[in-house]
N, C-alpha and C. Protein backbone atom coordinates (compact mmCIF):
# COMPACT_ATOMS: atom_id res chain seq x y z
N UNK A 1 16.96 22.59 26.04
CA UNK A 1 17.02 23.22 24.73
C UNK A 1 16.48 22.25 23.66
N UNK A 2 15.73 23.06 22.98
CA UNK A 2 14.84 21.77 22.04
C UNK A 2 16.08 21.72 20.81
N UNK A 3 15.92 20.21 20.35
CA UNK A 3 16.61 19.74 19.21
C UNK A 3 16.06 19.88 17.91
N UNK A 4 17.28 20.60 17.50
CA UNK A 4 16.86 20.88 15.80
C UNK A 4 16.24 19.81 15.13
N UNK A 5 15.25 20.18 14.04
CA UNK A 5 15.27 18.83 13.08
C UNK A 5 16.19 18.77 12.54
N UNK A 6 16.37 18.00 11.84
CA UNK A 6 17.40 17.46 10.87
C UNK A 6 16.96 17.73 9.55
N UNK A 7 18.19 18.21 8.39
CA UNK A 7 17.41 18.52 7.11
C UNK A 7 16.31 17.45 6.50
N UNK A 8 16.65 16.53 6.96
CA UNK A 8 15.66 15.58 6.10
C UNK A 8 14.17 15.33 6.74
N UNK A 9 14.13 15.78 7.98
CA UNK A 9 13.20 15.96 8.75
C UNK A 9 11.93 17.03 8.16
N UNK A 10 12.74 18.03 8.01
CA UNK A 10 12.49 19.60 7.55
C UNK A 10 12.49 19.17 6.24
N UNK A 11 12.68 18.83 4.70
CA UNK A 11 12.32 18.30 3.83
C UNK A 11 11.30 17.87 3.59
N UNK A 12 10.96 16.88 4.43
CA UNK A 12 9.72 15.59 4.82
C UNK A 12 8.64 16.53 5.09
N UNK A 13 8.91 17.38 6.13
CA UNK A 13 7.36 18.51 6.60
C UNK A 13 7.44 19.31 5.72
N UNK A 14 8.97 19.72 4.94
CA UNK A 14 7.79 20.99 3.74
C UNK A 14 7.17 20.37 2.56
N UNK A 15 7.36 18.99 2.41
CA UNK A 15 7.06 18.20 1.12
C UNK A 15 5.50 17.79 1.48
N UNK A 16 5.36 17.85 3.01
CA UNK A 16 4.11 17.67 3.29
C UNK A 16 2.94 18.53 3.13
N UNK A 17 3.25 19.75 3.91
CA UNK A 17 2.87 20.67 3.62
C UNK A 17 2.21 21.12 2.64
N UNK A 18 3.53 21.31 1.76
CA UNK A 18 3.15 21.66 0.07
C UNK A 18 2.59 20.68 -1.00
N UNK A 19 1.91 19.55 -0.34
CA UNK A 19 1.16 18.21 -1.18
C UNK A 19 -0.23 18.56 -0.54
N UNK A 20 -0.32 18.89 0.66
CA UNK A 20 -1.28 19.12 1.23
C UNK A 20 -1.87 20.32 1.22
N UNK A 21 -1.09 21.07 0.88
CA UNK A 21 -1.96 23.11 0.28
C UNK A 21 -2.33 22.44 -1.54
N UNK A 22 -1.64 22.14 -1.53
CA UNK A 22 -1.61 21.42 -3.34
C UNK A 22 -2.98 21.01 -3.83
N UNK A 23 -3.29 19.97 -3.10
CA UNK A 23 -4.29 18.91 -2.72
C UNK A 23 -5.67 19.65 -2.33
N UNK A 24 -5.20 20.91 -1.45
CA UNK A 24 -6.64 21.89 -0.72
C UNK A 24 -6.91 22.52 -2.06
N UNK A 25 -6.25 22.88 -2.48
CA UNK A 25 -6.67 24.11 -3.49
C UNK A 25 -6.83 23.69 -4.76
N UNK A 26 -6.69 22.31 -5.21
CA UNK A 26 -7.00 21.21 -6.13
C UNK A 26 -9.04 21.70 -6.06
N UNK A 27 -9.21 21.02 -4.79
CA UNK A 27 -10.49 20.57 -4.01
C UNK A 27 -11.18 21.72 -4.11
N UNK A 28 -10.77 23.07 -3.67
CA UNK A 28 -11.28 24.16 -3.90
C UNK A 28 -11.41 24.98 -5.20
N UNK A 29 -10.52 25.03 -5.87
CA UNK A 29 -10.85 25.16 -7.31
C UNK A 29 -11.79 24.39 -8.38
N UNK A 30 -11.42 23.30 -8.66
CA UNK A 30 -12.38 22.40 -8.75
C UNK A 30 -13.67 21.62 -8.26
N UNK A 31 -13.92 20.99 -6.90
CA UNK A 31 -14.86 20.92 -6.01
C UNK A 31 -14.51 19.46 -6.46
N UNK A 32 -12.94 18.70 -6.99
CA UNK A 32 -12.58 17.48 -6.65
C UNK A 32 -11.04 17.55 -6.91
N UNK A 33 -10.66 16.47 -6.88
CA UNK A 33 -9.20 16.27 -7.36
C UNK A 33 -8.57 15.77 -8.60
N UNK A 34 -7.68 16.30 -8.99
CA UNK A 34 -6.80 16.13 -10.17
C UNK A 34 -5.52 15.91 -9.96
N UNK A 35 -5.41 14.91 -9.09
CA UNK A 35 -4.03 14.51 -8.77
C UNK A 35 -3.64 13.33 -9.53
N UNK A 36 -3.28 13.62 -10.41
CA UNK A 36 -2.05 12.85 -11.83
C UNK A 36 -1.07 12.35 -11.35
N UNK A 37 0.07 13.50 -10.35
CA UNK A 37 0.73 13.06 -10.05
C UNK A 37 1.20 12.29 -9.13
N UNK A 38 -0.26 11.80 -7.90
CA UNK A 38 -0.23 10.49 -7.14
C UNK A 38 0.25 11.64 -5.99
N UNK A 39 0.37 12.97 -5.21
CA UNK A 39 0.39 13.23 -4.31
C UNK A 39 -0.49 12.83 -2.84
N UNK A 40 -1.62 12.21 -3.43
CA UNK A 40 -2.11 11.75 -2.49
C UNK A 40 -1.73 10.45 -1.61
N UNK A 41 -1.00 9.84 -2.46
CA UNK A 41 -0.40 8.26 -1.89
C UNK A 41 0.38 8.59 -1.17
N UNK A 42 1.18 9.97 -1.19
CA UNK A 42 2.44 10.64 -0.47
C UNK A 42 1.93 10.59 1.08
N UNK A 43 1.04 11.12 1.36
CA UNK A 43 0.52 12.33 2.36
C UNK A 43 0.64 10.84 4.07
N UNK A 44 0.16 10.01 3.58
CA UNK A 44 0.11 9.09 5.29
C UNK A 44 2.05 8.39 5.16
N UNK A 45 2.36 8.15 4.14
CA UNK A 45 3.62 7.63 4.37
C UNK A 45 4.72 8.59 4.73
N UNK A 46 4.50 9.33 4.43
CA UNK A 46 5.54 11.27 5.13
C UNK A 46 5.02 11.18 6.29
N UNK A 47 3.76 11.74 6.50
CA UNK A 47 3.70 11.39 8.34
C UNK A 47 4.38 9.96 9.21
N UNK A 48 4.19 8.77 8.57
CA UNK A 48 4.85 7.73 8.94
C UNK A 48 6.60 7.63 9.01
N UNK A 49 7.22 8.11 7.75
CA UNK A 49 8.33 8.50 8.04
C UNK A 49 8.74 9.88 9.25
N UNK A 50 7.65 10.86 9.34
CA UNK A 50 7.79 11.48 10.08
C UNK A 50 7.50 11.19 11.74
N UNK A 51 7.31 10.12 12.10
CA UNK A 51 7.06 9.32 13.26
C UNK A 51 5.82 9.84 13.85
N UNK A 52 5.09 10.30 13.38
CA UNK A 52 3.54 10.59 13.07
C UNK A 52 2.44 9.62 12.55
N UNK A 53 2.23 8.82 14.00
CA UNK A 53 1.04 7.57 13.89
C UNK A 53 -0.39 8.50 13.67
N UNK A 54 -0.74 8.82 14.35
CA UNK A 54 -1.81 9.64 14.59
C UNK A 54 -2.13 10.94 13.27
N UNK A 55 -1.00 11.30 12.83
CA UNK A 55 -1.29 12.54 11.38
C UNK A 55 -1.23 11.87 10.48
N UNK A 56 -0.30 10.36 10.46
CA UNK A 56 -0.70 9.28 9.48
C UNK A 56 -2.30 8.47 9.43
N UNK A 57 -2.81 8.27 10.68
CA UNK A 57 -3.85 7.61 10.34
C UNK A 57 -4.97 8.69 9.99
N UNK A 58 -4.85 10.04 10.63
CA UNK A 58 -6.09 10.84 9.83
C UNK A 58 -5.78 10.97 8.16
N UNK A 59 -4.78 11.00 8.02
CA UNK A 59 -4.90 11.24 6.46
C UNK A 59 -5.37 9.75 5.62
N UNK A 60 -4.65 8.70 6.30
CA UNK A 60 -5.26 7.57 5.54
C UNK A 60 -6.58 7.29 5.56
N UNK A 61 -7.78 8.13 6.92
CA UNK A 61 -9.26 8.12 6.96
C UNK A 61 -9.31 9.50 5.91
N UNK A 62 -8.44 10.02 5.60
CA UNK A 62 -9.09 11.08 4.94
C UNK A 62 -9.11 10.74 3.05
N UNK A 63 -8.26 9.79 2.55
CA UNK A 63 -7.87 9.10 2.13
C UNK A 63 -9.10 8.21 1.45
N UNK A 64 -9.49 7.38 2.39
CA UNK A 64 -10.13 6.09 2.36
C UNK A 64 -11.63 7.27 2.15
N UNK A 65 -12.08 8.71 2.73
CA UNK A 65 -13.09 9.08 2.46
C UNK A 65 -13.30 9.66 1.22
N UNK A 66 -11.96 10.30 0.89
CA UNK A 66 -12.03 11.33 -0.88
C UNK A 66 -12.18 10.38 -1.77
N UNK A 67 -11.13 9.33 -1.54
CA UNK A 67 -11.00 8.32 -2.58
C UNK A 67 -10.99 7.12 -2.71
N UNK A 68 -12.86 6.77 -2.11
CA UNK A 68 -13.09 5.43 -1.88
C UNK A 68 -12.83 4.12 -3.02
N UNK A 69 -13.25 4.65 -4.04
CA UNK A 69 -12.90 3.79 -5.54
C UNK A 69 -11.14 3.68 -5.71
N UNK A 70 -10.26 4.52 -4.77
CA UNK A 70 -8.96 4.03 -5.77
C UNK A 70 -8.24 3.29 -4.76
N UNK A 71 -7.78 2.25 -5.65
CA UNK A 71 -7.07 1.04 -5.53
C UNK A 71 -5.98 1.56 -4.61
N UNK A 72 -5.27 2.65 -4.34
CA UNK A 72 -4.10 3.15 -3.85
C UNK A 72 -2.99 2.58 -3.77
N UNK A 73 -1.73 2.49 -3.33
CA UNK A 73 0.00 1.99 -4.01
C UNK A 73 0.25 1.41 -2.85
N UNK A 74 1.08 0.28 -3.29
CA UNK A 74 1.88 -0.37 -2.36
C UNK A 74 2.87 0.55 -1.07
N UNK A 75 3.68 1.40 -1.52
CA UNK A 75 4.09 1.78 -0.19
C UNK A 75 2.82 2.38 0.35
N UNK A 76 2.08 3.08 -0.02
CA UNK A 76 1.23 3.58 1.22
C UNK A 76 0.63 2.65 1.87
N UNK A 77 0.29 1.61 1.38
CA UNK A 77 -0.76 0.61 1.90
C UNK A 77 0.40 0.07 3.19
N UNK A 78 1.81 -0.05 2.49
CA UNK A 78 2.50 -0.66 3.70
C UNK A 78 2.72 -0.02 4.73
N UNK A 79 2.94 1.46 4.16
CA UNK A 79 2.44 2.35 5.64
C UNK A 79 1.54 1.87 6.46
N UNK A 80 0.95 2.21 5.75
CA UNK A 80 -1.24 2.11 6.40
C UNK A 80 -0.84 0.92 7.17
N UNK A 81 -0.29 -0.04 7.11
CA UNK A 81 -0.65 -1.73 7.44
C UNK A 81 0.16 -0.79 8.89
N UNK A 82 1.22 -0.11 8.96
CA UNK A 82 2.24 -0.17 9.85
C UNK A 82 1.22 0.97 10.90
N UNK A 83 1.16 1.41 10.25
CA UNK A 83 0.29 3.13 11.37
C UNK A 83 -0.74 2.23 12.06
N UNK A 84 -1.53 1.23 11.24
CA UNK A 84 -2.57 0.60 12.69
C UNK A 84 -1.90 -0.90 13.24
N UNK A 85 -1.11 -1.07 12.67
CA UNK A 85 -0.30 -1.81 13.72
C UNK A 85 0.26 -1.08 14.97
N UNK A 86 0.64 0.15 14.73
CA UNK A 86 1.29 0.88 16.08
C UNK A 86 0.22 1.20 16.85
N UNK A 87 -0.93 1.42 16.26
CA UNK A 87 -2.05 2.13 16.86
C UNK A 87 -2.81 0.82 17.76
N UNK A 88 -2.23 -0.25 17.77
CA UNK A 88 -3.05 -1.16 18.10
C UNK A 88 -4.19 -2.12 17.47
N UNK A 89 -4.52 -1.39 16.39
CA UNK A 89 -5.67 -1.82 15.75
C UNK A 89 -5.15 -3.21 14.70
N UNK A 90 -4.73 -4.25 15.33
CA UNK A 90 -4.49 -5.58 14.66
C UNK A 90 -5.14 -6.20 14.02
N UNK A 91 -6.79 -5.96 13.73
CA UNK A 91 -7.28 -6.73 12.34
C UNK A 91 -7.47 -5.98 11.63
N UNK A 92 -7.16 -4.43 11.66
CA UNK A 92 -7.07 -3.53 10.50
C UNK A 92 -5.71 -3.78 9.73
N UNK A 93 -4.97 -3.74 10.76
CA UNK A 93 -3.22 -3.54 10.07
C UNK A 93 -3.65 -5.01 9.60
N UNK A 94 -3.87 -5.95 9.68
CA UNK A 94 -3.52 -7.49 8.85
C UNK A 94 -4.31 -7.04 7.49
N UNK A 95 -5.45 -6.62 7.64
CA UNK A 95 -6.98 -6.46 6.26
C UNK A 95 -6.03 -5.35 5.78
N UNK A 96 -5.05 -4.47 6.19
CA UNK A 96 -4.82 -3.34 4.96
C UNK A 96 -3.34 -4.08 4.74
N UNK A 97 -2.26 -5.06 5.69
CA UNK A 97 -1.38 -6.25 4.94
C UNK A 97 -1.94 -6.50 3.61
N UNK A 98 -2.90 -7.31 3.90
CA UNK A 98 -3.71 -8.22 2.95
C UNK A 98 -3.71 -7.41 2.09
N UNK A 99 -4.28 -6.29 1.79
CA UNK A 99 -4.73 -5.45 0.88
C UNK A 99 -3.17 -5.11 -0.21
N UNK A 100 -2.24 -4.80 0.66
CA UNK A 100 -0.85 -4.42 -0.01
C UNK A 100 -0.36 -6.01 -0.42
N UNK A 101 -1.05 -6.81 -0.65
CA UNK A 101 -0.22 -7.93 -0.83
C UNK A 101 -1.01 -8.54 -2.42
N UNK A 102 -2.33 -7.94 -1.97
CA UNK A 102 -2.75 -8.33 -2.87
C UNK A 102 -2.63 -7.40 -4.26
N UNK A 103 -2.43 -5.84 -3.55
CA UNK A 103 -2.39 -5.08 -4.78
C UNK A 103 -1.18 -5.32 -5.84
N UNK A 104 0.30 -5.73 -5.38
CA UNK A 104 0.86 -6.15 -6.38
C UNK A 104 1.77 -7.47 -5.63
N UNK A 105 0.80 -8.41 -6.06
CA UNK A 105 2.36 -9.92 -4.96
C UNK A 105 3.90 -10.14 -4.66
N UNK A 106 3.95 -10.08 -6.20
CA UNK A 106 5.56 -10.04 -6.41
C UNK A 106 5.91 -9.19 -5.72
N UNK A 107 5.48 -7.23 -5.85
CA UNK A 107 6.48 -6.50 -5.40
C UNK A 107 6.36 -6.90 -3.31
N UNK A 108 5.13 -6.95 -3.39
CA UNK A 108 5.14 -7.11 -1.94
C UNK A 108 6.23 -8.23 -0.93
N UNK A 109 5.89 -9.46 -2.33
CA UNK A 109 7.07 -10.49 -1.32
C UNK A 109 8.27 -9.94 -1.51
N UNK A 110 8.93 -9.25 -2.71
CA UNK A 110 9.89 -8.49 -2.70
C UNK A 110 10.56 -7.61 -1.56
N UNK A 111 9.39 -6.77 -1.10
CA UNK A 111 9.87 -5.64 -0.28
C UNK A 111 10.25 -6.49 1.07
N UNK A 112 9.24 -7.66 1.38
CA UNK A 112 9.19 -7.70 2.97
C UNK A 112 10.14 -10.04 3.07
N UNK A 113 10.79 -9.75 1.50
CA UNK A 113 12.21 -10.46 1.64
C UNK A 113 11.89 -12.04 1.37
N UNK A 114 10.30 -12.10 0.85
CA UNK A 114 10.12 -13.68 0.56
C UNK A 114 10.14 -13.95 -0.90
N UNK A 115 10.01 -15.46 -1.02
CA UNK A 115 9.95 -15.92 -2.73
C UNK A 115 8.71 -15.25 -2.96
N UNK A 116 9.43 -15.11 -4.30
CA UNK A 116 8.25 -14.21 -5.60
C UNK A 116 7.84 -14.73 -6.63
N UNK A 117 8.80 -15.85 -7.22
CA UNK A 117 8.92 -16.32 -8.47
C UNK A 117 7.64 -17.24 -8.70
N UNK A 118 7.17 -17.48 -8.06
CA UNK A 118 5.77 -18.51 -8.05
C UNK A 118 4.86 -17.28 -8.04
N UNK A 119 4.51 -16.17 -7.70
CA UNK A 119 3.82 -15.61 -8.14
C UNK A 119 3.51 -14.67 -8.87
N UNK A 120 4.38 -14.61 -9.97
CA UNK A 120 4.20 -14.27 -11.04
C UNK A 120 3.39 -14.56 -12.07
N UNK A 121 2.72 -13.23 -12.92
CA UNK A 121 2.01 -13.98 -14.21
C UNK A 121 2.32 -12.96 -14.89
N UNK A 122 3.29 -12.43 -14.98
CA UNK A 122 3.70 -11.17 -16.06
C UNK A 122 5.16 -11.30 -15.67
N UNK A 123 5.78 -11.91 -16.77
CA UNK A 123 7.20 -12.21 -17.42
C UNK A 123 7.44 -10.96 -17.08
N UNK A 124 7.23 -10.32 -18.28
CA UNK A 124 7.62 -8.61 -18.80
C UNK A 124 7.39 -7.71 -17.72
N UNK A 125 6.71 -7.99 -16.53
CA UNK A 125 6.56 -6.79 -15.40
C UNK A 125 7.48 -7.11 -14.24
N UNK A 126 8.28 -8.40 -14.89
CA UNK A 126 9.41 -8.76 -13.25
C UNK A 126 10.41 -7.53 -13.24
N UNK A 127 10.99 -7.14 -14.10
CA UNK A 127 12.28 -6.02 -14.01
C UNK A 127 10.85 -5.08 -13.32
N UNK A 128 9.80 -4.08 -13.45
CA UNK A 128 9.42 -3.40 -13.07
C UNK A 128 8.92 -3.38 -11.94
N UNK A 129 8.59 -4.65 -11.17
CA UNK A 129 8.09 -5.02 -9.95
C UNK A 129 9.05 -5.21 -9.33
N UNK A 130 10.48 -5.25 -9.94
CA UNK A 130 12.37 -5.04 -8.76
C UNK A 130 12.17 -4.04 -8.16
N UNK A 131 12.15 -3.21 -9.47
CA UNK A 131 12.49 -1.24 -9.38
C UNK A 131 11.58 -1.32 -8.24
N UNK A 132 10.15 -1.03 -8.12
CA UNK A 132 9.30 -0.84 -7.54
C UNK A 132 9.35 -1.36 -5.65
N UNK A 133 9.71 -2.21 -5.94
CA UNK A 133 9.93 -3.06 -4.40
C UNK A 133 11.28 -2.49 -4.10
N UNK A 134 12.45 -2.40 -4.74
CA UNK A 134 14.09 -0.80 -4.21
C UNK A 134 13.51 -0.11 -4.07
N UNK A 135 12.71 0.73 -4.56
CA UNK A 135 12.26 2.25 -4.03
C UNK A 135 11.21 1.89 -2.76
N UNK A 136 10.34 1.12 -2.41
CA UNK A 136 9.40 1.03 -1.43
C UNK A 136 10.40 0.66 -0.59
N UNK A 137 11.74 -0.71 -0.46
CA UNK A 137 12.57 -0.98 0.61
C UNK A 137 13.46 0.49 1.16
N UNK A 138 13.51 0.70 0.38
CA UNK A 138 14.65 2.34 0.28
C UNK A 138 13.69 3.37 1.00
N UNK A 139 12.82 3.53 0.67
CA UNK A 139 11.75 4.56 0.98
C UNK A 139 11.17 4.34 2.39
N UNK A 140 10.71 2.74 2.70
CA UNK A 140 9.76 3.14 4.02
C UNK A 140 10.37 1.70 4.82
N UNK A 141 11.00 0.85 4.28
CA UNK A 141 11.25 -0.52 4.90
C UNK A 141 12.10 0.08 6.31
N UNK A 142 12.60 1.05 6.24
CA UNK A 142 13.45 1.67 7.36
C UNK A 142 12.75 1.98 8.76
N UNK A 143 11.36 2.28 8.54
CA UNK A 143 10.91 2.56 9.85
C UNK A 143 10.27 1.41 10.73
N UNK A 144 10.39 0.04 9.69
CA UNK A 144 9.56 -0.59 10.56
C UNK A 144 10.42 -1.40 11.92
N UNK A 145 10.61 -1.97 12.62
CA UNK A 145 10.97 -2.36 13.49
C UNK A 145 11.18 -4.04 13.06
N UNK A 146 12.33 -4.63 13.67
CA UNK A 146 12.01 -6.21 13.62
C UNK A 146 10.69 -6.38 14.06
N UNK A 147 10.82 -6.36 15.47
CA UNK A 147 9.09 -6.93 15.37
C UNK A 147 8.45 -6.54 14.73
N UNK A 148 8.06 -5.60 13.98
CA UNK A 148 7.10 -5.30 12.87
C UNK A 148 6.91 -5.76 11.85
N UNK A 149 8.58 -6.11 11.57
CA UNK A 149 9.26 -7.27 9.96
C UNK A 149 8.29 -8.53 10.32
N UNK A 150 8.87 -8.85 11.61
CA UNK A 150 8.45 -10.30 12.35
C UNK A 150 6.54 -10.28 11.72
N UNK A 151 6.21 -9.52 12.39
CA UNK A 151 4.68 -9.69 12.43
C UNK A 151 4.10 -9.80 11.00
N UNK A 152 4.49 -8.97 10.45
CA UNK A 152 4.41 -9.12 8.85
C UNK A 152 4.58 -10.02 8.08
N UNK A 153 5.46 -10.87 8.27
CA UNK A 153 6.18 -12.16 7.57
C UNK A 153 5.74 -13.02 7.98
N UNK A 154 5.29 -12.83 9.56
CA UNK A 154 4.30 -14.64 10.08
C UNK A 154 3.24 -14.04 9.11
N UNK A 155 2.45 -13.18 9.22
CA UNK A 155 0.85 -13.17 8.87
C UNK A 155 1.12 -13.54 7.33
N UNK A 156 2.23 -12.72 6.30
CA UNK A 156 2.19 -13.36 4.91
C UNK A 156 2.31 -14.93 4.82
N UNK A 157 3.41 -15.46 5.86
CA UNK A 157 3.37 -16.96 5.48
C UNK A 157 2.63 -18.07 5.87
N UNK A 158 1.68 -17.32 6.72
CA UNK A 158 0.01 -18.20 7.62
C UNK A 158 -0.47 -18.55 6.57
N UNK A 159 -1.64 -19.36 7.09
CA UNK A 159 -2.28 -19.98 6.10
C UNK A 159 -3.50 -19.54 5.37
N UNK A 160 -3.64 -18.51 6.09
CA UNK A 160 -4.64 -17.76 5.49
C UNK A 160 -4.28 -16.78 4.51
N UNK A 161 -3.34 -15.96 4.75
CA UNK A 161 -2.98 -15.54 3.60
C UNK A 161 -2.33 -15.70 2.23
N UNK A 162 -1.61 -17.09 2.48
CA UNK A 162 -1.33 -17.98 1.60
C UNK A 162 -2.56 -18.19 0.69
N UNK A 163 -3.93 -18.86 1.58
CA UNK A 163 -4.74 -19.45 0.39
C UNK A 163 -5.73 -18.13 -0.49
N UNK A 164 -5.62 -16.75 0.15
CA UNK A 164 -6.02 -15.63 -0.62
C UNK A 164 -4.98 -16.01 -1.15
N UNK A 165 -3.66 -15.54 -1.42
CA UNK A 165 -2.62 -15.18 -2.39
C UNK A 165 -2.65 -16.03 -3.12
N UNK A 166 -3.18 -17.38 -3.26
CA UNK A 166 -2.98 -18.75 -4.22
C UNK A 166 -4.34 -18.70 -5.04
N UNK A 167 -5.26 -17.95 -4.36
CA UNK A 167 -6.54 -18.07 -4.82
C UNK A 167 -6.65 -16.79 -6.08
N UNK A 168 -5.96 -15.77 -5.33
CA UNK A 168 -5.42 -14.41 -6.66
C UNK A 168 -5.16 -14.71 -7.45
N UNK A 169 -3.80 -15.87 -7.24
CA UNK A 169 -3.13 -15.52 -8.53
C UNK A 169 -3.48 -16.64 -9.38
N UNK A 170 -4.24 -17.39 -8.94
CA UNK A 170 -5.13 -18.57 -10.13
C UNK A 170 -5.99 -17.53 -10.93
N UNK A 171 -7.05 -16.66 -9.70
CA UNK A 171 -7.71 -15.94 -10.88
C UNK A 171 -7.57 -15.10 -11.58
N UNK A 172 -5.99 -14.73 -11.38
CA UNK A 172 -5.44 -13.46 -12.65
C UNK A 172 -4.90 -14.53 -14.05
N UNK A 173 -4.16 -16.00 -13.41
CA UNK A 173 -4.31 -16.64 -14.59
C UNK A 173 -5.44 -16.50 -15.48
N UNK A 174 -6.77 -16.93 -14.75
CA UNK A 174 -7.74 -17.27 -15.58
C UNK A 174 -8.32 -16.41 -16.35
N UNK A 175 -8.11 -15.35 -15.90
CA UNK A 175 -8.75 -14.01 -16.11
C UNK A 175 -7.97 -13.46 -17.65
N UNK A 176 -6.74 -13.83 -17.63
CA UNK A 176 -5.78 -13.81 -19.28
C UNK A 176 -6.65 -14.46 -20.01
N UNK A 177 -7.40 -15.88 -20.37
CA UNK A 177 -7.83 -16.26 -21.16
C UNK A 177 -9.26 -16.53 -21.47
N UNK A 178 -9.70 -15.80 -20.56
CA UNK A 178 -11.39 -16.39 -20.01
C UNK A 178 -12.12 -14.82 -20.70
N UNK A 179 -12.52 -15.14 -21.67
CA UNK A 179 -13.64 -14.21 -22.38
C UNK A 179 -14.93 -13.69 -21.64
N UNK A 180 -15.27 -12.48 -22.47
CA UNK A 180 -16.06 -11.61 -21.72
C UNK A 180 -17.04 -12.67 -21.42
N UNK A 181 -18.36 -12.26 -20.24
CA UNK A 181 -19.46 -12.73 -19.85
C UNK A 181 -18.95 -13.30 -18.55
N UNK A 182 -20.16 -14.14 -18.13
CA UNK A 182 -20.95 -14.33 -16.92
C UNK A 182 -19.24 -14.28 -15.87
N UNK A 183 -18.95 -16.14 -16.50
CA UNK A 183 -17.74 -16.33 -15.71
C UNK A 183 -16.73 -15.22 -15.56
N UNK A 184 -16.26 -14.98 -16.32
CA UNK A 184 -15.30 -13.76 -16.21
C UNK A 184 -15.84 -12.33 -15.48
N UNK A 185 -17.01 -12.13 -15.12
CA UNK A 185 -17.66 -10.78 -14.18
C UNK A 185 -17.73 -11.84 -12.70
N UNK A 186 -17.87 -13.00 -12.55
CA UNK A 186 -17.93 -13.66 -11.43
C UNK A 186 -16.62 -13.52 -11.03
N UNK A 187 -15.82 -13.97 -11.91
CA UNK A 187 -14.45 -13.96 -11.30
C UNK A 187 -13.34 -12.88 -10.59
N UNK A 188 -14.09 -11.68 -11.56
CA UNK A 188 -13.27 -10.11 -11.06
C UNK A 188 -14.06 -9.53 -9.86
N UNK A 189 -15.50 -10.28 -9.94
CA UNK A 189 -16.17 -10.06 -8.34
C UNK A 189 -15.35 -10.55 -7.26
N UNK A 190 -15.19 -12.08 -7.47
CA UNK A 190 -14.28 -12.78 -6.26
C UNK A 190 -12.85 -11.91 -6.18
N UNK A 191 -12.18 -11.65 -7.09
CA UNK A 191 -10.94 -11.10 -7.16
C UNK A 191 -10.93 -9.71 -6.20
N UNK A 192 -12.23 -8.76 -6.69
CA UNK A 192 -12.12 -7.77 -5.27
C UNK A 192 -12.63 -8.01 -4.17
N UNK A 193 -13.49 -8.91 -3.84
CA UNK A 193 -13.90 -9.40 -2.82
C UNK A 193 -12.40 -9.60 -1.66
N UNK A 194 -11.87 -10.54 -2.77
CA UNK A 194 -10.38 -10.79 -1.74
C UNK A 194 -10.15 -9.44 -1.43
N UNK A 195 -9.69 -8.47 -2.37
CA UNK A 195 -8.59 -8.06 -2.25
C UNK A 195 -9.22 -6.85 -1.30
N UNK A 196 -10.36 -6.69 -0.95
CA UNK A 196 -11.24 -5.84 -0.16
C UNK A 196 -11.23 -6.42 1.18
N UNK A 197 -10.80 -7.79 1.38
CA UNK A 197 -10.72 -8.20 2.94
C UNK A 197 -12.32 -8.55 3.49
């Protein structure tokens, strides 16, 4: 006898669902998207909570094809890092790590339990980078596995990702005081360069 879902199960697939008819008929009405309200960041981390490697990674290729220019959010990215970690694909899951680490530092060392306080350069965004890292721990930190914690936490505290993360956050210093022209377009080059892997 097959086992019921569970309400929160059944929640999770109609929230999916209905982001994803949302999202179609966005695309079809328009012939793009107008998603304001960030439903798209939803769509691979619901499959991931939904123990859906495989409906998670098509949406994150579907994802990476609608919306090649956007930067996209920390929990999804930590999804993303986790869906090709399961999938096997280990220098993707580290390059889309990297990517969630670089998109916001603080919250990232936050979520996955290391010092933060050194990488900070916005006083005024520490209370908002807490909030942000409770709702991502609350939200998705649940599915990953120790070994998954494990794998995550060696690759942040290697040395390679150390000297990206040291190399970031010098050039977001510099980037506060360094006026328009040459240097300052060199510098936001290197800055996505990193953060592009």
């Amino acid at each position: 006898m097959p086992i019921s879902p569970t309400p929160e199960t059944k929640k999770r697939k109609d929230k999916l669902r209905r982001y994803e008819r949302l999202l179609a008929k966005e695309k079809a009405m328009y012939g793009a998207y107008d998603d304001s309200s960030g439903k798209r960041y939803a769509l691979g981390p619901l499959y991931m909570l939904l123990g859906d490697v495989e409906g998670a990674l098509k949406s994150f290729a579907w994802f990476d094809f609608e919306f090649p220019d956007d930067c996209g959010d920390m929990g999804q990215y930590v999804c993303w890092a986790l869906a090709l970690h399961r999938a096997g694909r280990i220098d993707e899951a580290e390059r889309k790590l990297r990517q969630a680490m670089l998109l916001r530092p603080t919250v990232f060392a936050r979520v996955f339990g290391q010092p933060w306080a050194a990488l900070s350069v916005d006083e005024a965004g520490d209370a908002m980078d807490a909030d942000e890292a409770e709702q991502i721990s609350a939200e998705y930190m649940g599915i990953w596995s120790a070994v998954e914690l494990a794998w995550a936490v060696d690759r942040y505290r290697g040395a390679e990702f150390m000297a990206v993360r040291d190399r970031y956050a010098e050039i977001e210093r510099l980037l506060r005081h360094e006026p328009r022209g040459e240097k300052r377009t060199n510098l936001v080059d290197e800055m996505f360069a990193l953060g592009r892997g």
